[in-house]
Protein backbone atom coordinates (compact mmCIF):
# COMPACT_ATOMS: atom_id res chain seq x y z
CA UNK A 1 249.03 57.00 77.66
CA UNK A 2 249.61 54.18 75.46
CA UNK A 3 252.99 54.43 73.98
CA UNK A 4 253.97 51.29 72.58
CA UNK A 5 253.19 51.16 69.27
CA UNK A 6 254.60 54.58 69.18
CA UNK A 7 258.21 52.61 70.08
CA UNK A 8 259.44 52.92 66.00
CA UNK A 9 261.07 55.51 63.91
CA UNK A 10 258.72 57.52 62.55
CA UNK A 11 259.54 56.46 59.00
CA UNK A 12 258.26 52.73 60.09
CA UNK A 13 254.78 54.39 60.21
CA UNK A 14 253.64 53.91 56.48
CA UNK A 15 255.41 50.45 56.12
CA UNK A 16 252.02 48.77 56.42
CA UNK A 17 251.11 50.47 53.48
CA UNK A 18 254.70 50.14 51.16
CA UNK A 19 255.03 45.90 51.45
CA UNK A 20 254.61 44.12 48.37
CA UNK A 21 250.50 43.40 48.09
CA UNK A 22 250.57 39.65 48.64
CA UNK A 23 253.34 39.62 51.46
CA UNK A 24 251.80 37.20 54.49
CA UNK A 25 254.76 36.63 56.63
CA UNK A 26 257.73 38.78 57.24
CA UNK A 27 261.08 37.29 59.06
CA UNK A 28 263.87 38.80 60.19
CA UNK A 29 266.95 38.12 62.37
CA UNK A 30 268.91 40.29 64.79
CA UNK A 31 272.88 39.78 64.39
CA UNK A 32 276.02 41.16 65.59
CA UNK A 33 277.48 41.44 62.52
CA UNK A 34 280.99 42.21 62.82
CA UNK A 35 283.64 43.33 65.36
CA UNK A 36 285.51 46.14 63.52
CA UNK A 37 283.71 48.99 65.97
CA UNK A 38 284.14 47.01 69.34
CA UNK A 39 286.49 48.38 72.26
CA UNK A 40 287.81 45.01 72.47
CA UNK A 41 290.85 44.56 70.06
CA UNK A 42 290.41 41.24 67.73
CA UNK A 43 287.57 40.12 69.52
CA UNK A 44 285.77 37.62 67.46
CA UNK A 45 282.42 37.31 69.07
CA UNK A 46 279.86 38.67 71.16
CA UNK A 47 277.50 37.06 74.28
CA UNK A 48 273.79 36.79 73.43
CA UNK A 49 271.76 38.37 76.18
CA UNK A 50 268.72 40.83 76.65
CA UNK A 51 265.87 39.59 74.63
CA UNK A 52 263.87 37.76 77.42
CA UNK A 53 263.85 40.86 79.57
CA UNK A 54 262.99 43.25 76.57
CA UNK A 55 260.07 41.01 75.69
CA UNK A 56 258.79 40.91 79.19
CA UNK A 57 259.35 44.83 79.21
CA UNK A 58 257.53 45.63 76.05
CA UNK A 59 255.93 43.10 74.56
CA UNK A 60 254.44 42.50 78.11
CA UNK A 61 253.69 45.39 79.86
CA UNK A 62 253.74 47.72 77.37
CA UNK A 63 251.60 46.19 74.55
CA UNK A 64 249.50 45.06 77.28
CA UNK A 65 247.83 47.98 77.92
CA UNK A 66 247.42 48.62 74.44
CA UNK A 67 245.19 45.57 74.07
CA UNK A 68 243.75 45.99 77.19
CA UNK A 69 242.19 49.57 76.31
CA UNK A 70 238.47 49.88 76.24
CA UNK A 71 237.94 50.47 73.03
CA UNK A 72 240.38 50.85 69.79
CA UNK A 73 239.59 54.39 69.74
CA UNK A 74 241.20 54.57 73.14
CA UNK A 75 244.24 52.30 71.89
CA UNK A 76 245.14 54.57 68.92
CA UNK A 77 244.73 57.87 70.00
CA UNK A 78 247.83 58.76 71.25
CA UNK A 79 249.77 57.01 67.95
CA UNK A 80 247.07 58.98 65.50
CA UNK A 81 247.83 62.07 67.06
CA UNK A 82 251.54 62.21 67.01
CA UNK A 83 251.49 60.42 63.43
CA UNK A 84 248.90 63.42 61.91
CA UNK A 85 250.93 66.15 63.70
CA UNK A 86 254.35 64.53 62.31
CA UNK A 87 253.05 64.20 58.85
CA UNK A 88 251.10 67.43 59.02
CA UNK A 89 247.72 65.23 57.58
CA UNK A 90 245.30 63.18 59.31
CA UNK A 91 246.02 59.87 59.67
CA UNK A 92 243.69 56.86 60.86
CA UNK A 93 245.50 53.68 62.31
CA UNK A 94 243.65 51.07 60.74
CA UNK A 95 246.53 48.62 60.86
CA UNK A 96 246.24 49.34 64.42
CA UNK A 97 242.65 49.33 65.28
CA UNK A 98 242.97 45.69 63.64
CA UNK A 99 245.31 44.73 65.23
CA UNK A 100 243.45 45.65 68.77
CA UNK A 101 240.69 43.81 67.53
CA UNK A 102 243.17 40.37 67.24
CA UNK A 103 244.02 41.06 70.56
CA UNK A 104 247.63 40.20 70.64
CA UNK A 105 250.85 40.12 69.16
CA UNK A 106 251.37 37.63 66.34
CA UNK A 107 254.36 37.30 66.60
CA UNK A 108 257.04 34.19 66.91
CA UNK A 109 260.56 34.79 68.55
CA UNK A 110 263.61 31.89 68.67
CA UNK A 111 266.84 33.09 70.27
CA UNK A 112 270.23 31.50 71.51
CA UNK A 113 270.33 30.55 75.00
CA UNK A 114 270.94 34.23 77.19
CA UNK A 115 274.70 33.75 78.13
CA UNK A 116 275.73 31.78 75.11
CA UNK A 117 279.31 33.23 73.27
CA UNK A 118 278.79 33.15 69.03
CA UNK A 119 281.26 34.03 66.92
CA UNK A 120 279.82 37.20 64.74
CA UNK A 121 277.58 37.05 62.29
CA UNK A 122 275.43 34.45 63.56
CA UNK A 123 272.12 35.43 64.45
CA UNK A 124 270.97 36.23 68.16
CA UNK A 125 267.42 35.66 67.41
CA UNK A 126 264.59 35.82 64.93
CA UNK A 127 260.98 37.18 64.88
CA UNK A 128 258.51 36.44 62.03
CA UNK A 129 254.97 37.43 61.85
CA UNK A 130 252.49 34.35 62.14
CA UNK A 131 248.99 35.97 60.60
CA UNK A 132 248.13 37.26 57.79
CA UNK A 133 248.25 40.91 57.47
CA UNK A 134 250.12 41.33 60.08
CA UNK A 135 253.82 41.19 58.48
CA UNK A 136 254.96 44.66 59.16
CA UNK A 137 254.52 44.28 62.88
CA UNK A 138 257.69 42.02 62.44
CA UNK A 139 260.00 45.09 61.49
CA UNK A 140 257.77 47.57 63.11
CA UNK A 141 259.10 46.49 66.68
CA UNK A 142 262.89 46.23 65.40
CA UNK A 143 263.44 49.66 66.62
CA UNK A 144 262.48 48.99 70.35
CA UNK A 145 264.10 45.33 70.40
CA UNK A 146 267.35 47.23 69.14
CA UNK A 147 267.60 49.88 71.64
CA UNK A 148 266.26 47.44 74.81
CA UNK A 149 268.88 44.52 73.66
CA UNK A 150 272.16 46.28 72.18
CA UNK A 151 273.08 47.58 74.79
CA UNK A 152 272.51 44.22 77.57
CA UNK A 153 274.49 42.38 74.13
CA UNK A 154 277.30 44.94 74.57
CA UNK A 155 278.02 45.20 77.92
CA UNK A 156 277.36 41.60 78.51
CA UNK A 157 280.27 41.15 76.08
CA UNK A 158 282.95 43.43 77.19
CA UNK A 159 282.06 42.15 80.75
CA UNK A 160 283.04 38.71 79.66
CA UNK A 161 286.33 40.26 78.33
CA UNK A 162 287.22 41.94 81.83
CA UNK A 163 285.84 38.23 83.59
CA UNK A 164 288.28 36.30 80.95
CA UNK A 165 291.40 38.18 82.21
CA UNK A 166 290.93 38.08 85.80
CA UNK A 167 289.68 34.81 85.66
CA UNK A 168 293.44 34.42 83.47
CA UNK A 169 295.21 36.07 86.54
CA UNK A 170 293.54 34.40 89.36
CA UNK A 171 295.09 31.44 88.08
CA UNK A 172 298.12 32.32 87.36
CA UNK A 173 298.40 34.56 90.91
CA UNK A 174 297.00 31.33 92.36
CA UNK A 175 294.51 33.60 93.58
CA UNK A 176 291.06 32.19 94.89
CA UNK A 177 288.73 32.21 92.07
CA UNK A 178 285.59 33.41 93.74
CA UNK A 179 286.63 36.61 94.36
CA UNK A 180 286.71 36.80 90.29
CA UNK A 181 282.75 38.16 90.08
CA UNK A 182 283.73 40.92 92.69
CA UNK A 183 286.61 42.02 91.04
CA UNK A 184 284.97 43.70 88.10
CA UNK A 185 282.54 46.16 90.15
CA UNK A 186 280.40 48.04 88.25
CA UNK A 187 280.05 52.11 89.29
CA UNK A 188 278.44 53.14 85.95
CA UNK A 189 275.10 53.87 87.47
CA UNK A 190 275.62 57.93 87.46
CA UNK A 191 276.95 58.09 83.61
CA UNK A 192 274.17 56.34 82.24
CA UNK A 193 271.19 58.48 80.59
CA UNK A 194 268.68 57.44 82.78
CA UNK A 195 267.45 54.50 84.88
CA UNK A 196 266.48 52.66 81.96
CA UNK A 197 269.78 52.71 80.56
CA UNK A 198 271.44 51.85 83.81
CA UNK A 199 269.25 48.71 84.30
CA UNK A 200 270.32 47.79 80.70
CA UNK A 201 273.74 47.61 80.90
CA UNK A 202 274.05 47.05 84.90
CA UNK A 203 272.05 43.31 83.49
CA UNK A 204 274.54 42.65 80.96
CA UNK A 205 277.60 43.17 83.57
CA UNK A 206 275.99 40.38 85.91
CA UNK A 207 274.78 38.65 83.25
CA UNK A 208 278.12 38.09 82.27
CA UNK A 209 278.80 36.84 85.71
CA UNK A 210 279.55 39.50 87.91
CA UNK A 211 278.18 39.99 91.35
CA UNK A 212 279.92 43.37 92.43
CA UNK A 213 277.94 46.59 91.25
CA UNK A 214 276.44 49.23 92.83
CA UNK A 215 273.99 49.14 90.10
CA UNK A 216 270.73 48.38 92.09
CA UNK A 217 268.53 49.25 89.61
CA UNK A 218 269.69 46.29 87.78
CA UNK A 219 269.67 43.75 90.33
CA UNK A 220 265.75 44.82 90.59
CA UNK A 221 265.29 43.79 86.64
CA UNK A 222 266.82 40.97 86.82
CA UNK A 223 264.74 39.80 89.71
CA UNK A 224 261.53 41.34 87.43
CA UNK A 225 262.81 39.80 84.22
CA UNK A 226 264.75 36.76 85.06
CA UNK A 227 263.94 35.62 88.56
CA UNK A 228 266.81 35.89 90.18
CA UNK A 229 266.54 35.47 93.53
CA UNK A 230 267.28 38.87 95.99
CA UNK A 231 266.57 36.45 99.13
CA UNK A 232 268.32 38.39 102.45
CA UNK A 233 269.24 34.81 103.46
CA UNK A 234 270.84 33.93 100.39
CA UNK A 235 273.37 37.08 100.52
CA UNK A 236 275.44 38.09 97.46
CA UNK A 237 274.09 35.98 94.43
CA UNK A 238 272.87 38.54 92.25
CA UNK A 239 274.33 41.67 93.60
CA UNK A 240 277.22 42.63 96.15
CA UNK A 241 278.45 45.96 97.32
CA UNK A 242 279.74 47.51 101.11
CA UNK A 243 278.59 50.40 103.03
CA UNK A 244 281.07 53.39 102.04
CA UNK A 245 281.66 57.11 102.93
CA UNK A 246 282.08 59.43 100.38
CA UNK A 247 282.97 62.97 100.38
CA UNK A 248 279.70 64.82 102.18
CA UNK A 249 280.00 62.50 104.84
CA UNK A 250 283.74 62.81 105.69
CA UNK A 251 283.26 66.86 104.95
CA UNK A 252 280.25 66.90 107.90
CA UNK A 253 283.12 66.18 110.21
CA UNK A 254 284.45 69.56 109.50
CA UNK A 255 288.17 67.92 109.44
């Protein structure tokens, strides 16, 4: 099935109709606006992170295989379907067949270096629409970009809070500071909702510079999405964990 352009909220699926008639280029910015909901206490700003893997997710894979469908009967069927049964008319994707027919996304992205600390308010990256008559793609895709980024952005960012203080300590412990990206090991894996999720914000926490997690789904994107380099000669660059028991395995002892 061909899902991506089905990656909106449903209310996005009229916008190419509602623009002003003469609109040829829409541009917008993503920005973490303020602080006043974050778990860390006076923090002024945020890490940028997530948007290179998110556009080699979606942008892609996924809106690959909506170009690379046979025909644009094939690459709108799925989107017609659910849009007709949602809206309880028919509906005909024109904006879509169109686009098929372009054969890719027009669309321009400038970010911040990944990694990069900004105080809030200043603008992660942009996206703007480069042909004509394509300008609500630009907004169209916010949805996606906003659930595959947030979260890397937020964990990325309370990671570097938790690396700031132990980094703090080290020092003042006169502890040696390469045991720093160990320290903060990340066991979230089985509380996240889904795989997906876990790669998400497993990225951020060793994008932020930690090695430590028992993450391995994220490890595995990062390699995908950012070439890092899961060598078994070059041991414990992107991810570091050890071989533990748990409880089935001490309870088969029957002790």
């Amino acid at each position: 099935m061909i899902e991506a352009p089905l990656y909106l909220d449903f209310y996005k699926t009229f916008h190419h109709k509602a623009y002003k008639p003469g609109v040829e280029e829409v541009y917008s910015n993503f920005t973490a606006r303020q602080g006043k909901h974050s778990n860390i206490e006076g923090g002024s700003t945020s890490l940028v992170g997530g948007l290179q893997a998110c556009i080699g997710k979606i942008i892609e894979e996924e809106w690959a295989k909506f170009f690379e469908a046979e025909s644009a009967d094939d690459a709108v069927a799925l989107y017609e379907q659910v849009v007709s049964h949602g809206l309880g008319r028919s509906e005909t994707a024109q904006h879509l067949r169109d686009l098929w027919e372009l054969g890719y996304l027009p669309l321009e992205f400038k970010g911040l270096p990944e990694g990069l600390e900004v105080p809030y308010g200043i603008p992660h990256f942009t996206v703007r629409s480069t042909v004509k008559g394509f300008g609500w793609l630009t907004n169209m895709i916010e949805t996606v970009l906003s659930a595959e980024i947030w979260p890397v952005h937020t964990a990325m960012t309370t990671a570097n809070e938790y690396r700031k203080t132990f980094e703090e300590y080290a020092e003042k412990t006169g502890s040696p500071d390469f045991l720093v990206p160990f320290q903060g090991h990340d066991f979230s894996f089985r509380g996240m909702m889904g795989v997906e999720a876990a790669k998400l914000t497993g990225m951020g926490h060793m994008l932020a510079g930690f090695i430590g997690s028992d993450s391995v789904p994220a490890a595995i994107a990062l390699q995908q999405y950012y070439g890092a380099d899961l060598d078994p000669n070059k041991p414990c660059t992107v991810i570091a964990s050890v071989p533990a028991t748990e409880h089935s395995v001490q309870c088969s002892f029957n002790e």
